[in-house]
Protein backbone atom coordinates (compact mmCIF):
# COMPACT_ATOMS: atom_id res chain seq x y z
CA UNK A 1 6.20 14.61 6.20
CA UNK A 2 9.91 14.40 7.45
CA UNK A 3 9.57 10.69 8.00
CA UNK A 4 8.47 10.34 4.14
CA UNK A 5 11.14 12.61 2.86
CA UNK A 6 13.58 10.02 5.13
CA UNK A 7 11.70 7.07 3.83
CA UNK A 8 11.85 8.86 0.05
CA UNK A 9 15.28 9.82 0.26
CA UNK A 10 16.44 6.48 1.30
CA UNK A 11 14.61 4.44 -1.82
CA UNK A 12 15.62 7.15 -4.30
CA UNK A 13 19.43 7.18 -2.86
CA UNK A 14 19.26 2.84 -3.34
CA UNK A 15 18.36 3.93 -6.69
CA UNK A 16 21.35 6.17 -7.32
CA UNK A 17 23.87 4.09 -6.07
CA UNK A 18 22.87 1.16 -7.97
CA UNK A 19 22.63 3.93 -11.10
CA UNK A 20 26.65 4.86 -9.97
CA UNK A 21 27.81 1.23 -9.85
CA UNK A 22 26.17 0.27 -12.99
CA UNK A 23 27.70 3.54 -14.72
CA UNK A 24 31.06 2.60 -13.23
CA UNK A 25 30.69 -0.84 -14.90
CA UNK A 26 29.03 0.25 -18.01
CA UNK A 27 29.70 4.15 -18.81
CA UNK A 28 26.95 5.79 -20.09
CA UNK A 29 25.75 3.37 -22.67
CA UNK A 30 22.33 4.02 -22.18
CA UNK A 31 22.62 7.44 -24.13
CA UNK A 32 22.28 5.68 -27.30
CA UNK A 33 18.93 5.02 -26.14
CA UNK A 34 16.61 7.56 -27.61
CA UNK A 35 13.66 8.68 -25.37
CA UNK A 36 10.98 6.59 -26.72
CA UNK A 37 13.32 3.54 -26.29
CA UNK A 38 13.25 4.53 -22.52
CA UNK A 39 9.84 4.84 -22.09
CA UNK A 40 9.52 1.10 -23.42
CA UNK A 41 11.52 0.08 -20.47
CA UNK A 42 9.62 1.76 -18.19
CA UNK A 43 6.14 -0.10 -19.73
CA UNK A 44 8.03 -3.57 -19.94
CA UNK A 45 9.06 -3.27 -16.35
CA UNK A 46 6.10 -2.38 -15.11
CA UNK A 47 3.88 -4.84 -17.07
CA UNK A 48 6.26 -7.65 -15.41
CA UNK A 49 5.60 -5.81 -12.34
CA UNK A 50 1.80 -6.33 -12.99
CA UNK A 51 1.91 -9.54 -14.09
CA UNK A 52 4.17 -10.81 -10.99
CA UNK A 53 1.07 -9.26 -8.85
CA UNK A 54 -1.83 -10.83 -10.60
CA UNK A 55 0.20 -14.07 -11.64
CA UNK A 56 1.31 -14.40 -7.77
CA UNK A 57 4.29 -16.00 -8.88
CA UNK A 58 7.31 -15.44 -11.14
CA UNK A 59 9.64 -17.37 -13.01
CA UNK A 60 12.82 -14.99 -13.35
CA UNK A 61 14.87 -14.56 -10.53
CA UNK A 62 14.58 -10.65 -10.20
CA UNK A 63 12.30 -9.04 -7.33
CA UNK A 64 10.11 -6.37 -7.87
CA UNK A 65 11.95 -4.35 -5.64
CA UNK A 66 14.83 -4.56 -8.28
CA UNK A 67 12.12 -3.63 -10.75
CA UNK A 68 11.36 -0.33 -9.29
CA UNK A 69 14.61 0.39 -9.57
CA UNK A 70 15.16 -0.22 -13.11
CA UNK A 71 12.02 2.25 -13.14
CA UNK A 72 13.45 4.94 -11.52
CA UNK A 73 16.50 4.66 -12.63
CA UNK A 74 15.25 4.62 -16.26
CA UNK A 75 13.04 7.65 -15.58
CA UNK A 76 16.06 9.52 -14.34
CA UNK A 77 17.52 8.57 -17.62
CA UNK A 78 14.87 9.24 -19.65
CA UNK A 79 14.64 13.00 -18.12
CA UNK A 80 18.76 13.36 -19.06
CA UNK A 81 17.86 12.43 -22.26
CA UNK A 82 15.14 15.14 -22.45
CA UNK A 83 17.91 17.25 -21.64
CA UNK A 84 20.79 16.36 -23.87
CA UNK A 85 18.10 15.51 -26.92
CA UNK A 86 20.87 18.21 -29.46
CA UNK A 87 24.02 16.78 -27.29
CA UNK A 88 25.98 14.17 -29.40
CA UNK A 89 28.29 13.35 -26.52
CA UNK A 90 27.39 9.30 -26.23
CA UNK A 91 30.37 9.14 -22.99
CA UNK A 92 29.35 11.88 -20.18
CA UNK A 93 31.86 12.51 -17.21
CA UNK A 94 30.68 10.46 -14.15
CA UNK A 95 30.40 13.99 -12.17
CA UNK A 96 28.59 15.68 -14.40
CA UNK A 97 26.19 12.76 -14.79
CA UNK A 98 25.68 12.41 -10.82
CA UNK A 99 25.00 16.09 -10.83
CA UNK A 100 21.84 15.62 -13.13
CA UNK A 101 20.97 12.54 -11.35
CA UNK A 102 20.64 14.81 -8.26
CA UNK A 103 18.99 17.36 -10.16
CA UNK A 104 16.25 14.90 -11.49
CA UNK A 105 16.29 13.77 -8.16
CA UNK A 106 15.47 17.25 -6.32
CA UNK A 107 12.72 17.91 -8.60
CA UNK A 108 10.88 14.66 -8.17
CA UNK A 109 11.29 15.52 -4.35
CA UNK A 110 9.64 18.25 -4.41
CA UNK A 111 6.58 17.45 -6.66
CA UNK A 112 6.18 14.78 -4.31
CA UNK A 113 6.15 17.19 -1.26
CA UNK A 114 4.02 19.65 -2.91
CA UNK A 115 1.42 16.58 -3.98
CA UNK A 116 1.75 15.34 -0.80
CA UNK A 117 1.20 18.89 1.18
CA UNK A 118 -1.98 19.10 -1.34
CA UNK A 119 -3.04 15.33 -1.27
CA UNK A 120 -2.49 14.47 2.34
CA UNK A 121 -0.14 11.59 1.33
CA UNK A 122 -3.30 9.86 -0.23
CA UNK A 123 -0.77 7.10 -1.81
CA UNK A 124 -0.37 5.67 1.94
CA UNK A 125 -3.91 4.16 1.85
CA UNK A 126 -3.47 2.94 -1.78
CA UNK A 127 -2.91 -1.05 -2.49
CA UNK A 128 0.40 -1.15 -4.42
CA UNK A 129 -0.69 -2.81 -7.62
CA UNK A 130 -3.00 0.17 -8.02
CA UNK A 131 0.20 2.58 -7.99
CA UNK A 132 1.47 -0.29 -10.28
CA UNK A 133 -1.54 0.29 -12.58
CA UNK A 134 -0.79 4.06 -11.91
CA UNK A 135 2.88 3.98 -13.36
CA UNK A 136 1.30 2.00 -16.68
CA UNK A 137 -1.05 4.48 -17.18
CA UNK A 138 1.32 7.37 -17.25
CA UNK A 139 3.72 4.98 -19.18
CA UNK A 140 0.59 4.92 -22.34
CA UNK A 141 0.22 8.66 -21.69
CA UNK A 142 4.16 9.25 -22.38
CA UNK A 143 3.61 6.64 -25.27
CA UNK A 144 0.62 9.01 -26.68
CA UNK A 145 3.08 12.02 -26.59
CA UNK A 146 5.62 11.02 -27.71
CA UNK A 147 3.81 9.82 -30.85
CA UNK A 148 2.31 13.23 -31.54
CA UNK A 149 6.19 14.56 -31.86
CA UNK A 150 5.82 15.58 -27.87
CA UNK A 151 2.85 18.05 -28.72
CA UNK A 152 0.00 18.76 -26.12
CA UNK A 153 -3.51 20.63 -26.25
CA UNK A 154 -4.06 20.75 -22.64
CA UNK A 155 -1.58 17.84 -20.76
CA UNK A 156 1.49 18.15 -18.96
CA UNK A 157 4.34 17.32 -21.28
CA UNK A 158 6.53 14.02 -21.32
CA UNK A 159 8.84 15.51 -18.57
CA UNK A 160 5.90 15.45 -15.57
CA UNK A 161 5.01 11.86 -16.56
CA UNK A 162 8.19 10.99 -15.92
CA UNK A 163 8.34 12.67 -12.35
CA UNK A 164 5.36 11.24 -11.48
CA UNK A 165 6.31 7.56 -12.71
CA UNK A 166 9.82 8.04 -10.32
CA UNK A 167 7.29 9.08 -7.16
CA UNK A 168 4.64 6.53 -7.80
CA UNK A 169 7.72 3.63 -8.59
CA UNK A 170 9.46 5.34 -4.80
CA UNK A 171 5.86 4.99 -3.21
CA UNK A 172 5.62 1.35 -4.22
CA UNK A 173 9.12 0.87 -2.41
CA UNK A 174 8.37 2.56 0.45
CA UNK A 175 5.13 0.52 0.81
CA UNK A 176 7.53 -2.74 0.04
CA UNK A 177 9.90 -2.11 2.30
CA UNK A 178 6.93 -1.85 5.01
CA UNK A 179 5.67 -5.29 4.53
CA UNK A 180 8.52 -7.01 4.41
């Protein structure tokens, strides 16, 4: 596993410093985004995502590599958010939002290493538009939750979606970055 926490650690830090140069540019406009609006990011990425793969061809000139970015980097958002849901502050420090980053970024780690440990790094032998298809389904499932006011009988909540849309959106990477 210590070449796939490399590998991991290597997409997801990508990820962060395009996340730091866009909040240099930007601030931290995206915190007038409420959750929900997140998660409709996440879908509309990935359906271009899944289009791109069934289509074959695309018509806008940004990769799906770039894609899984604005994935992850949304889903790190999104988890902030989840965080700061009573916190009116709309500007955040750049330190203080690079520390949560991190913090999102730790936890996703190690789901994925625990999965992994219990899984036996099944996602290896999966075809990438399947952990495409993957990402969408959680996407609907985050959708379904959020429209019952984040309430669950039996189902993780909103915030393990998210972790698992980050791992599945680092897995495609990793497996992109291997065929190129």
């Amino acid at each position: 596993m210590a070449n796939t926490r490399e590998q991991y650690l290597t997409a997801f830090n990508s990820c962060k410093d395009i996340f730091l140069k866009k909040m240099h540019d930007y601030g931290t406009a995206w915190r007038h985004l409420r959750p929900k609006s997140l998660t409709d990011q996440i879908l509309i990425k990935a359906q271009r995502i899944k289009s791109i793969e069934e289509k074959g061809t695309q018509k806008i000139n940004e990769s799906v590599f770039d894609e899984l970015t604005g994935i992850i980097n949304y889903g790190v958002m999104a988890l902030i958010q989840l965080d700061l849901i009573q916190d009116p502050r709309i500007e955040l420090p750049a330190h203080e939002v690079e520390n949560r980053y991190h913090e999102k970024l730790q936890l996703a780690l190690n789901l994925m290493e625990n999965k992994n440990h219990d899984y036996g790094e099944a996602w290896r032998d999966m075809r990438i538009s399947s952990i495409t298809d993957l990402i969408l389904m959680k996407v609907y499932r985050i959708k379904q939750i959020e429209d019952h006011q984040g309430q669950t009988l039996i189902s993780e909540g909103i915030d393990a979606n998210y972790l698992d849309i980050i791992n599945y959106a680092i897995f495609s990477k990793i497996k992109t970055l291997n065929t190129l």
